[in-house]
C-alpha atoms as a PDB file:
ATOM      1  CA  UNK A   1     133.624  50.287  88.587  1.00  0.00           C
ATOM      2  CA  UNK A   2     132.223  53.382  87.296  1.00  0.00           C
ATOM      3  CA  UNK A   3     130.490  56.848  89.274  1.00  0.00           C
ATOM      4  CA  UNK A   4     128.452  59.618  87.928  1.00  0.00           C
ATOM      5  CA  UNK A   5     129.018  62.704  90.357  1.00  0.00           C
ATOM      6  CA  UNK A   6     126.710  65.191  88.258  1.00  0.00           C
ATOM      7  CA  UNK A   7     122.691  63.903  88.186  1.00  0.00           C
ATOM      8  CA  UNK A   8     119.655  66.086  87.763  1.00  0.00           C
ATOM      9  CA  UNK A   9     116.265  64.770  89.469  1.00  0.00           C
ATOM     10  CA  UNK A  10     112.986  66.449  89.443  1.00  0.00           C
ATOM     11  CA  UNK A  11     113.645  68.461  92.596  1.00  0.00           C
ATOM     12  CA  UNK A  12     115.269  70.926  89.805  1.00  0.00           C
ATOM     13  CA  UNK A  13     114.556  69.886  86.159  1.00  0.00           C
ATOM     14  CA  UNK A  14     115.633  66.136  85.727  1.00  0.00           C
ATOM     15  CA  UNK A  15     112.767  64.065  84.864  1.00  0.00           C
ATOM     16  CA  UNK A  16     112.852  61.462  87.718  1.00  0.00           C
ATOM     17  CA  UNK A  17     112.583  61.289  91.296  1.00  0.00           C
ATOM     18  CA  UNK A  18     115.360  61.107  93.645  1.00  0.00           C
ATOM     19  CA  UNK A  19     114.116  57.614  94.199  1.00  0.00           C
ATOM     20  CA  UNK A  20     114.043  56.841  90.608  1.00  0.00           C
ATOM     21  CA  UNK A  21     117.494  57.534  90.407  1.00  0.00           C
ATOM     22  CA  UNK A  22     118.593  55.606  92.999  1.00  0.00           C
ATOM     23  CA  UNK A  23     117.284  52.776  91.772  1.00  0.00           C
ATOM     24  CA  UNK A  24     118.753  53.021  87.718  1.00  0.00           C
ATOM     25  CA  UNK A  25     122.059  53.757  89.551  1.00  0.00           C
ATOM     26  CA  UNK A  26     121.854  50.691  91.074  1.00  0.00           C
ATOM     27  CA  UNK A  27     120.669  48.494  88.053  1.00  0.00           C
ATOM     28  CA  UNK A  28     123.581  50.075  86.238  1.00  0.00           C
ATOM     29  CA  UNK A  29     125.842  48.851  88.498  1.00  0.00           C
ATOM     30  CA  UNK A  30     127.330  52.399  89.172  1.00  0.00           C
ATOM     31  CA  UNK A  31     129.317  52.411  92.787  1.00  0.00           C
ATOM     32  CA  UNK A  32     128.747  56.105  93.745  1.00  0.00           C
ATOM     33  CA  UNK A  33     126.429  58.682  92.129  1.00  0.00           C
ATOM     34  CA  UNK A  34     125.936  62.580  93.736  1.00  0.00           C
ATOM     35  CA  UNK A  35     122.684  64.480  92.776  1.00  0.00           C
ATOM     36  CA  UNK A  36     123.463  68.222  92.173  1.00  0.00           C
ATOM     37  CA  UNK A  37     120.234  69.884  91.363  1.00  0.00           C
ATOM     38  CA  UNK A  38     120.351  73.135  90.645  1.00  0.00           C
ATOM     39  CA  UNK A  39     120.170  75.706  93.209  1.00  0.00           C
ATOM     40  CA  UNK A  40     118.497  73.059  95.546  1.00  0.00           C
ATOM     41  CA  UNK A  41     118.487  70.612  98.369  1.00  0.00           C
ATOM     42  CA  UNK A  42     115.018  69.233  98.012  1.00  0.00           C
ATOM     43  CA  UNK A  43     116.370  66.191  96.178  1.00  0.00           C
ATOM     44  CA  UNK A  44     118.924  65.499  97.971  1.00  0.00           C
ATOM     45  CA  UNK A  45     117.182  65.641 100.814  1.00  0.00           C
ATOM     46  CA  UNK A  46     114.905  63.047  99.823  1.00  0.00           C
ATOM     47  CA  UNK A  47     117.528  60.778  98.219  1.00  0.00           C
ATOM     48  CA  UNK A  48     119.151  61.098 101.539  1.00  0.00           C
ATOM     49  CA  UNK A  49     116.009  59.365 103.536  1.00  0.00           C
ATOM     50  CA  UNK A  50     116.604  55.802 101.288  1.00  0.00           C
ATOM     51  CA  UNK A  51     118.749  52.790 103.058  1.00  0.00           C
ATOM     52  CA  UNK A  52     120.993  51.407 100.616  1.00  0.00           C
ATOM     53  CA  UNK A  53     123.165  48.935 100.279  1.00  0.00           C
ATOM     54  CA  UNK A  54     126.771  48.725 101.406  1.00  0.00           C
ATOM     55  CA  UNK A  55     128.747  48.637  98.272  1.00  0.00           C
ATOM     56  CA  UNK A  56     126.969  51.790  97.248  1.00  0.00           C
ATOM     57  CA  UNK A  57     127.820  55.122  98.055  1.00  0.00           C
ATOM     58  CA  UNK A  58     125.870  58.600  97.336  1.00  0.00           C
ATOM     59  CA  UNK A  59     127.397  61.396  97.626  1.00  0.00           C
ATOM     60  CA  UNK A  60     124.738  65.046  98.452  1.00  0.00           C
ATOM     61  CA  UNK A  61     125.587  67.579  95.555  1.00  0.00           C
ATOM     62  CA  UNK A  62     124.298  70.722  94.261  1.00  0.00           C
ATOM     63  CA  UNK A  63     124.931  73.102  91.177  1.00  0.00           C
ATOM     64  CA  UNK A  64     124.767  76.993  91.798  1.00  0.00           C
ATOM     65  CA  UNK A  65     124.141  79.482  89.131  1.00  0.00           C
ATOM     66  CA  UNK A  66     126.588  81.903  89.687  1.00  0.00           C
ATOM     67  CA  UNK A  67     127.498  85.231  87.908  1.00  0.00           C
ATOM     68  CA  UNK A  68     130.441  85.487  86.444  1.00  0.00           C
ATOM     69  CA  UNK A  69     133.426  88.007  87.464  1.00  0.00           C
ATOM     70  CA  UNK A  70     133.020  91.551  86.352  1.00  0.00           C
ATOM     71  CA  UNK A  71     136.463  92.613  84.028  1.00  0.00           C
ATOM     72  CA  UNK A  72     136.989  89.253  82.944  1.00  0.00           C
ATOM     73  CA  UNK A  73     136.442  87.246  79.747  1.00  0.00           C
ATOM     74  CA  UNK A  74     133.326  86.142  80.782  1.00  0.00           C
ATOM     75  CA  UNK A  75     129.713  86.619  80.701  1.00  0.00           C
ATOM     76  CA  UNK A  76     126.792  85.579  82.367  1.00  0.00           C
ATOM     77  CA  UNK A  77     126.602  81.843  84.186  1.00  0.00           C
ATOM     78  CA  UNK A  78     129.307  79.861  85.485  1.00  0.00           C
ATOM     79  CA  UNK A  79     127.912  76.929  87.380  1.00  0.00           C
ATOM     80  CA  UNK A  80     129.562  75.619  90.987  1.00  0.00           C
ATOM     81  CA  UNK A  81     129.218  72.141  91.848  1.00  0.00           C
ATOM     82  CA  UNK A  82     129.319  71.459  95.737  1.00  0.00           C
ATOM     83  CA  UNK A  83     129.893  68.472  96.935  1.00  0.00           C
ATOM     84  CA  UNK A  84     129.992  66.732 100.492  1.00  0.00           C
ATOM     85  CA  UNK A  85     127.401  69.658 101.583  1.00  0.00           C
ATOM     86  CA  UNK A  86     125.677  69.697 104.679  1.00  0.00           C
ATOM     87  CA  UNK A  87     122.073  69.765 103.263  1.00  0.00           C
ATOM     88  CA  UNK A  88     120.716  71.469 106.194  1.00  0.00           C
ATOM     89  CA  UNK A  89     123.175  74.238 106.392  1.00  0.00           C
ATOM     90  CA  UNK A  90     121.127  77.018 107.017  1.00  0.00           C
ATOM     91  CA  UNK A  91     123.006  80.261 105.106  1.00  0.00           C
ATOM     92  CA  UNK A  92     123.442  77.782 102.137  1.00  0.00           C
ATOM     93  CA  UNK A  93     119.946  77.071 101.888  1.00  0.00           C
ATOM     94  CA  UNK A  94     119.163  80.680 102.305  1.00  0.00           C
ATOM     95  CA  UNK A  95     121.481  81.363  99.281  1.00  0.00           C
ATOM     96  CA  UNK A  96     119.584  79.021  97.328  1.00  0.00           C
ATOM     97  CA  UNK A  97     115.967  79.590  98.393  1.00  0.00           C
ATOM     98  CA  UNK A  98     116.798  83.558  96.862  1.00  0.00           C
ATOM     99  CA  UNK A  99     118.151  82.047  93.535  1.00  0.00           C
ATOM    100  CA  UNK A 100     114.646  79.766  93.502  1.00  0.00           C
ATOM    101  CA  UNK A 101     112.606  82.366  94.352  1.00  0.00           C
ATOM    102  CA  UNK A 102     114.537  84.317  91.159  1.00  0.00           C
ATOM    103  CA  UNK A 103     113.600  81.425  88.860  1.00  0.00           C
ATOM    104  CA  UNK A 104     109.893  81.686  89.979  1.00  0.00           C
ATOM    105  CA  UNK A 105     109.576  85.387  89.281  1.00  0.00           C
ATOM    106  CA  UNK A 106     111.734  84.378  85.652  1.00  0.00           C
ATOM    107  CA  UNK A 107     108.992  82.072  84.545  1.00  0.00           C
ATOM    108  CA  UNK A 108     106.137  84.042  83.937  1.00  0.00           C
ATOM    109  CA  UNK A 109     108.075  86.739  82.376  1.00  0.00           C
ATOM    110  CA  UNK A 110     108.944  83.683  79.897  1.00  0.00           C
ATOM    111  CA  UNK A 111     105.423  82.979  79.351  1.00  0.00           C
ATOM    112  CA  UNK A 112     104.468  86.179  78.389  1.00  0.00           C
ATOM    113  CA  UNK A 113     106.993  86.793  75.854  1.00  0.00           C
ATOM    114  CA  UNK A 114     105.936  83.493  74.127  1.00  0.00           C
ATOM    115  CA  UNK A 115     102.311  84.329  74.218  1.00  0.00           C
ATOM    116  CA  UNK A 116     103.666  88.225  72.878  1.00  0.00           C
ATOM    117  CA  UNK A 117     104.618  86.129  69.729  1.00  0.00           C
ATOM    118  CA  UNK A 118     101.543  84.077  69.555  1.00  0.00           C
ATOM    119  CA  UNK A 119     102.432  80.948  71.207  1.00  0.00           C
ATOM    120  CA  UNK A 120      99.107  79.737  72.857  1.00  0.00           C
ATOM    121  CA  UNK A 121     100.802  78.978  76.677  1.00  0.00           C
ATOM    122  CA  UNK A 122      99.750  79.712  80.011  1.00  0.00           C
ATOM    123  CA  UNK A 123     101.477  79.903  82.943  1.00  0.00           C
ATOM    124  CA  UNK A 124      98.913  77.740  84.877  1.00  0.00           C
ATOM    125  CA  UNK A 125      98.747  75.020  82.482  1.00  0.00           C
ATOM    126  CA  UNK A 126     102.544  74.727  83.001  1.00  0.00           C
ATOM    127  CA  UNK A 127     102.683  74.755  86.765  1.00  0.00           C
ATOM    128  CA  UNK A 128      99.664  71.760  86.593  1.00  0.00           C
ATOM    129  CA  UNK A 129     101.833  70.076  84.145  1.00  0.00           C
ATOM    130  CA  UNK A 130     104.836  70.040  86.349  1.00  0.00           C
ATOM    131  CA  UNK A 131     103.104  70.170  89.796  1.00  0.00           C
ATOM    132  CA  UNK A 132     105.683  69.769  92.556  1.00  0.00           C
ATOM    133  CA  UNK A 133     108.583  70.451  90.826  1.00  0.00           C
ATOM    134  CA  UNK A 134     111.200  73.824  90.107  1.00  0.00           C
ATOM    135  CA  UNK A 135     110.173  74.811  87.157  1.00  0.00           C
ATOM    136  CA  UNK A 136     112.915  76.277  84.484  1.00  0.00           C
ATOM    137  CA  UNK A 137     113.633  77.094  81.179  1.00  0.00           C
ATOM    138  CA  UNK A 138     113.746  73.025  80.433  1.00  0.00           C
ATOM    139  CA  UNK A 139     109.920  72.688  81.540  1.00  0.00           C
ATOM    140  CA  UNK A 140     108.587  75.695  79.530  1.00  0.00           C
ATOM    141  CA  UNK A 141     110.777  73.971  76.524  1.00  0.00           C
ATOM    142  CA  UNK A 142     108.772  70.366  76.984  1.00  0.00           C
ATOM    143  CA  UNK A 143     105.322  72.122  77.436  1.00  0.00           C
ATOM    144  CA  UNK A 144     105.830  74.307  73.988  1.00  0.00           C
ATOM    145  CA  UNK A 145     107.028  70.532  72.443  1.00  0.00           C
ATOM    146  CA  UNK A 146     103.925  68.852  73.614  1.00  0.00           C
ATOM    147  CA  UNK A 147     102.223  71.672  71.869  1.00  0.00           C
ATOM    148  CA  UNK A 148     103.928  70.626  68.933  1.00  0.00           C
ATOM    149  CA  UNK A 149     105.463  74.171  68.348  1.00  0.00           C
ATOM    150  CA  UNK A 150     109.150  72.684  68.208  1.00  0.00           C
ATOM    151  CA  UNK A 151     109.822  68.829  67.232  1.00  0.00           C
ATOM    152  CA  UNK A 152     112.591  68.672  70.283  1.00  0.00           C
ATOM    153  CA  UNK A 153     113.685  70.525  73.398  1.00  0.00           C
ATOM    154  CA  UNK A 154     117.015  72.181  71.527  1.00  0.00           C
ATOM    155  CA  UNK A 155     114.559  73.696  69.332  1.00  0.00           C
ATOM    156  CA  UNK A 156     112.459  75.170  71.476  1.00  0.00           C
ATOM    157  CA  UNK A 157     115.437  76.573  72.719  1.00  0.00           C
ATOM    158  CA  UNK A 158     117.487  77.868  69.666  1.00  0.00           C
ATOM    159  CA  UNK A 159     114.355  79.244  68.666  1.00  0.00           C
ATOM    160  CA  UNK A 160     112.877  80.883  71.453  1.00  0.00           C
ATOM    161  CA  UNK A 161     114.495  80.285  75.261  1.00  0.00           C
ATOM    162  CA  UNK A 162     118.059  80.368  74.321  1.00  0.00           C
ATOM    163  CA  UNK A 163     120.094  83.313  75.189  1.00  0.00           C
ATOM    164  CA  UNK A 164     118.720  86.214  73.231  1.00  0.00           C
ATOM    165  CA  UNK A 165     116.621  84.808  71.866  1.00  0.00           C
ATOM    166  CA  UNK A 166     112.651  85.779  71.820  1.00  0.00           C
ATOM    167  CA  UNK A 167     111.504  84.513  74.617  1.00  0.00           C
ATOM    168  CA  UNK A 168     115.336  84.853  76.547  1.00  0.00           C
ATOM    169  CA  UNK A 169     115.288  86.662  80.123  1.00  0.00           C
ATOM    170  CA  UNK A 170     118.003  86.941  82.054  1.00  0.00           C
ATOM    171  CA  UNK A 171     117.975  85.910  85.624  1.00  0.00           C
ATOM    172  CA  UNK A 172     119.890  86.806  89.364  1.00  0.00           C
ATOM    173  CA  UNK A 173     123.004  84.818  90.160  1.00  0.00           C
ATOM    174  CA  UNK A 174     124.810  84.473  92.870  1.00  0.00           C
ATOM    175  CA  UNK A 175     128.237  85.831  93.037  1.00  0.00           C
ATOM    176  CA  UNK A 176     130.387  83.027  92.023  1.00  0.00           C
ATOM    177  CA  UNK A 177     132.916  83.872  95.469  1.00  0.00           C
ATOM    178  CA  UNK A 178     129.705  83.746  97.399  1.00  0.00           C
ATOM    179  CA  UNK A 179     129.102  80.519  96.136  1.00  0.00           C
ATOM    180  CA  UNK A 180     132.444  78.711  97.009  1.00  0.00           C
ATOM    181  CA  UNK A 181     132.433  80.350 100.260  1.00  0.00           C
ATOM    182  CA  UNK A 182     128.911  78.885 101.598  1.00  0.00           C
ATOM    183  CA  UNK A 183     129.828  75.688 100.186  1.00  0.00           C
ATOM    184  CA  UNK A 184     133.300  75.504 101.819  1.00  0.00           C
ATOM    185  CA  UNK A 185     131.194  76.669 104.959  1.00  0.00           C
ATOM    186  CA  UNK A 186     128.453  73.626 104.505  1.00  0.00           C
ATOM    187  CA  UNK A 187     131.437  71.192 104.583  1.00  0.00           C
ATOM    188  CA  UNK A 188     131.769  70.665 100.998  1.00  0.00           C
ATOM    189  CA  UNK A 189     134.002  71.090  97.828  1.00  0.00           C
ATOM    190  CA  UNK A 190     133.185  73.527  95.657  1.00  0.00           C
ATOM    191  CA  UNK A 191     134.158  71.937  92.127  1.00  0.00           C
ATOM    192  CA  UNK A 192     134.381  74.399  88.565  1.00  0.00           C
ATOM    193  CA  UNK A 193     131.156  72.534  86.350  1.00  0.00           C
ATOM    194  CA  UNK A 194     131.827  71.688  82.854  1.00  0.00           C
ATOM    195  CA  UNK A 195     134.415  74.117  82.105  1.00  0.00           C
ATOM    196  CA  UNK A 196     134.407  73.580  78.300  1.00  0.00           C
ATOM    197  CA  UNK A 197     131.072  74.969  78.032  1.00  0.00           C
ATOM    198  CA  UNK A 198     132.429  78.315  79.099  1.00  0.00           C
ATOM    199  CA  UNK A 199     134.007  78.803  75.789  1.00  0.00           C
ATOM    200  CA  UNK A 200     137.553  80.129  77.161  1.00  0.00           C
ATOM    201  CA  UNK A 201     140.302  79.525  75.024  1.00  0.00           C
ATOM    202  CA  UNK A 202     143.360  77.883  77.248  1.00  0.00           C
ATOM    203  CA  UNK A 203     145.265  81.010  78.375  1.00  0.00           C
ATOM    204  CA  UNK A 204     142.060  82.741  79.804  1.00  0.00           C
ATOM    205  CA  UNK A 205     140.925  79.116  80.780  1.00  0.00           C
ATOM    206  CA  UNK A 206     143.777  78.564  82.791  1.00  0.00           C
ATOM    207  CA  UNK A 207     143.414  82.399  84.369  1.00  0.00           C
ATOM    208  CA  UNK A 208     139.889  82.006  85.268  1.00  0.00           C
ATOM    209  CA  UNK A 209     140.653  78.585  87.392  1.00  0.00           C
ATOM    210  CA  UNK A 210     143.794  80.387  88.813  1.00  0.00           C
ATOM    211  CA  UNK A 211     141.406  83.020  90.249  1.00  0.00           C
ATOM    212  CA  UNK A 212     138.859  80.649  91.516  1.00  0.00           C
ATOM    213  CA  UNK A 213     141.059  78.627  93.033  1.00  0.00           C
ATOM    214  CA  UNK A 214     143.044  81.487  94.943  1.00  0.00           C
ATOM    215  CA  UNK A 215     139.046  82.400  96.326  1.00  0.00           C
ATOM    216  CA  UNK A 216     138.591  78.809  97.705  1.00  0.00           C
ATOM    217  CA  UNK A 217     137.488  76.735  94.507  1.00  0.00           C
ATOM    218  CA  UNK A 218     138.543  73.124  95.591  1.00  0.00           C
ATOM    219  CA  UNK A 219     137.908  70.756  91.973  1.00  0.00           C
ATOM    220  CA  UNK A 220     137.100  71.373  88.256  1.00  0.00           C
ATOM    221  CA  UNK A 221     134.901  68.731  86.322  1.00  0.00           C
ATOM    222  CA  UNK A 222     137.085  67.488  84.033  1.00  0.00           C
ATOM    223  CA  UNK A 223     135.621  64.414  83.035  1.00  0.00           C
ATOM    224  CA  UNK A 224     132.007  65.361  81.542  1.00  0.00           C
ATOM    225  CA  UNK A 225     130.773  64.014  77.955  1.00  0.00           C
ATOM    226  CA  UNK A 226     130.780  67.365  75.880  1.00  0.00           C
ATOM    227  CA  UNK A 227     134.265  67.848  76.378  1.00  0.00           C
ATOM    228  CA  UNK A 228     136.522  66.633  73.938  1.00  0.00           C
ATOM    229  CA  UNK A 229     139.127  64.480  74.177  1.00  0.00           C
ATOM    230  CA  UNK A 230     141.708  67.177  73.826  1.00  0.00           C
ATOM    231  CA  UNK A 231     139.642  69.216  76.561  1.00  0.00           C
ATOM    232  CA  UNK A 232     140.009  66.727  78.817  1.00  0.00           C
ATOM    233  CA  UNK A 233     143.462  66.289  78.546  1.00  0.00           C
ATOM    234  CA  UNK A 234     143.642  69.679  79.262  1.00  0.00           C
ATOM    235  CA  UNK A 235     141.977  70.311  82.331  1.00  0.00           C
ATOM    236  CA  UNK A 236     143.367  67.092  84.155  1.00  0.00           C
ATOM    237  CA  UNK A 237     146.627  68.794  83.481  1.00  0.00           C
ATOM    238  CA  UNK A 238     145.104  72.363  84.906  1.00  0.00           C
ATOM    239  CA  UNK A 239     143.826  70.015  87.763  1.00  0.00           C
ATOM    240  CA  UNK A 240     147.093  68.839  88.445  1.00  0.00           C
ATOM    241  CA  UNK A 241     149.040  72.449  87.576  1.00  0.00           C
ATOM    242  CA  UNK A 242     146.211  74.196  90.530  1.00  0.00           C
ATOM    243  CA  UNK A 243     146.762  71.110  92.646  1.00  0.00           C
ATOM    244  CA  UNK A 244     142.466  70.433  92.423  1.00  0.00           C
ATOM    245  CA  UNK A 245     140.276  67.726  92.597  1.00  0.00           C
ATOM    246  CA  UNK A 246     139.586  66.084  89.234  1.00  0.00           C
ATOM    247  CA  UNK A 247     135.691  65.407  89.390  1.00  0.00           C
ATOM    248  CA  UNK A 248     133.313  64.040  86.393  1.00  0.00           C
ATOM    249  CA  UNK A 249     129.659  63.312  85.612  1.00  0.00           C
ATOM    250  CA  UNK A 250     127.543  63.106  82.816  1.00  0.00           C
ATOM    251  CA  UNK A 251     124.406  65.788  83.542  1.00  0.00           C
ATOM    252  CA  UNK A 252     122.201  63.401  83.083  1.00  0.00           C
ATOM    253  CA  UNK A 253     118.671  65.132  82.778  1.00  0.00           C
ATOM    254  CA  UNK A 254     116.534  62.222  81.809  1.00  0.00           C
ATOM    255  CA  UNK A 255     114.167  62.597  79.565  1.00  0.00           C
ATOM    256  CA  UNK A 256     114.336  65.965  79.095  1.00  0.00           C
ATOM    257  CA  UNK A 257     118.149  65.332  77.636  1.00  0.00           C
ATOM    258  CA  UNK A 258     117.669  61.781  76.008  1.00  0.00           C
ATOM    259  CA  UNK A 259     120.570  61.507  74.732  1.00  0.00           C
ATOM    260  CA  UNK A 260     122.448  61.512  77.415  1.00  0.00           C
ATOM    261  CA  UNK A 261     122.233  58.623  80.054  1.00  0.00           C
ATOM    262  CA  UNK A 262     123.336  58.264  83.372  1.00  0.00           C
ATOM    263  CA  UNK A 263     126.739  56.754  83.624  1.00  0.00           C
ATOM    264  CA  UNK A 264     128.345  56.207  80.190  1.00  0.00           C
ATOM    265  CA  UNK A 265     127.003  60.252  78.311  1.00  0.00           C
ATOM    266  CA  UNK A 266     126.248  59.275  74.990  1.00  0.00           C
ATOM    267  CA  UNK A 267     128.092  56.117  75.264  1.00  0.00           C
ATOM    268  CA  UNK A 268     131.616  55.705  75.808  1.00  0.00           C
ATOM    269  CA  UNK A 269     131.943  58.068  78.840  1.00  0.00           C
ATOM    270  CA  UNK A 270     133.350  56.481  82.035  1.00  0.00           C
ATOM    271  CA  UNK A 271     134.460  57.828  85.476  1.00  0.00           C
ATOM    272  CA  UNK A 272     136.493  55.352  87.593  1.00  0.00           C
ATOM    273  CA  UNK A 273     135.362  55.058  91.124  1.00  0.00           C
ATOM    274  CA  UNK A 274     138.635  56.137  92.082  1.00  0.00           C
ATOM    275  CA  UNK A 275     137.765  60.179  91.431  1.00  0.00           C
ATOM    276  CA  UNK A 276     134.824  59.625  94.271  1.00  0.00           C
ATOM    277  CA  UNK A 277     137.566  57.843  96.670  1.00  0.00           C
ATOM    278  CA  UNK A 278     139.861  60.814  96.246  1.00  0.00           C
ATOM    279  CA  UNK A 279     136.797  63.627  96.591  1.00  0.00           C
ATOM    280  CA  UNK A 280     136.162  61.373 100.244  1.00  0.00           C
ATOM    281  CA  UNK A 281     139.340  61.572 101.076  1.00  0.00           C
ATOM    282  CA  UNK A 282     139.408  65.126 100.712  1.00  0.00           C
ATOM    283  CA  UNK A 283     136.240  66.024 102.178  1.00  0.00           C
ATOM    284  CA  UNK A 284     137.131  63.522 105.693  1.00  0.00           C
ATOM    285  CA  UNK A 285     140.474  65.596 106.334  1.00  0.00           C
ATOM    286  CA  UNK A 286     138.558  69.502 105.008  1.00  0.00           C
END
């Protein structure tokens, strides 16, 4: 019996529908799934309008772009996972209606730089071609594909969106204490995301989650498919040494990250449904 606790839908930029989800987590015979969208509710609160069946659980989740401290190791995005939220907690909505309304300003900034280096894209022809949905950095990257600028979306990224890159601008995060403190106050854990993205080698890993978790930071992710196997090991033993909740998902995007798929990564990856027993337990007695 197998969970996936970290699931992108279109409400941020996953390429299907709450619903959609719902129903491939069921086909796959996954017992619990969480959708953490980033900086948003909306699918969530959708997800959340379904009956379904007994014998499976979902769990409401979101992902928070959050800046990292000032004076540490660290630069730029470290991403919160809450989960158990209340997803009409007003001051955490309010938090992350300011961080959409920052990624809506971001965009057309975007578009401008690509068309400053001759890449024939408007900013209207990508809000019609992702009507309804919060548009990011993954939606620009698809639209300059289709174009047939870049053959995939890491492309379009290591050659223009990534981080200083041509088309690269920065955008508002919240502070990442902020963030675990409206989370905690919406009922929920706040959870460390991926933690081997950030690129910390173990001592200033290890100092990082210290700090977080002394501010109210509940569970890291240690279970996600990038990490490696000696990653892993480490951070269920940093789980264990901070006395945190060991959480895992596979950031499954859809189509817009193919290679990844919801449950199993690229694969092999598996998280036992006993991680989303122990995550209820601690959000019932929280």
């Amino acid at each position: 019996m197998s969970i996936d606790l970290h699931i992108h839908s279109t409400a941020s930029d996953g390429s299907l529908a709450p619903a959609e989800i719902l129903t491939l987590a069921q086909k796959l015979k996954l017992r619990a799934i969480a959708i953490t969208d980033h900086d948003t509710l909306e699918g969530v609160k959708e997800a959340s309008a379904f009956e379904l069946p007994p014998r499976f659980q979902f769990l409401t989740g979101v992902e928070v772009s959050t800046q990292a401290p000032s004076g540490g190791p660290l630069s730029g995005s470290v991403h919160i996972l809450g989960y158990g939220v209340d997803a009409s907690h007003k001051p955490l909505n309010a938090v992350l209606r300011e961080l959409q309304i920052s990624r809506a300003t971001r965009n057309p900034k975007i578009i401008s730089k690509l068309q400053h280096i001759g890449i024939a894209i408007t900013y209207e022809e990508l809000a019609a071609a992702f009507e309804g949905v919060q548009i990011g950095r993954p939606h620009i990257a698809q639209l300059i594909k289709s174009k047939g600028v870049v053959s995939s979306i890491n492309e379009a990224f290591d050659r223009f969106l990534g981080t200083g890159k041509p088309a690269y601008v920065d955008k508002y995060r919240v502070d990442c204490l902020t963030a675990i403190n409206v989370i905690r106050e919406a009922g929920g854990v706040p959870v460390l995301a991926h933690p081997g993205l950030l690129k910390l080698n173990e001592v200033e890993a290890a100092s990082f989650v210290r700090y977080l978790t002394d501010n109210g930071m509940g569970g890291i992710e240690a279970y996600y498919p990038e990490h490696t196997p000696a990653q892993t090991t480490y951070y269920e033993s940093i789980a264990d040494r901070f006395n945190l909740l060991r959480t895992g998902g596979t950031d499954f995007h859809g189509a817009a990250v193919p290679h990844i798929q919801m449950g199993v990564g690229t694969g092999k990856f598996r998280v036992p449904y006993s991680i989303y027993e122990t995550l209820i337990q601690a959000l019932s007695i929280s």
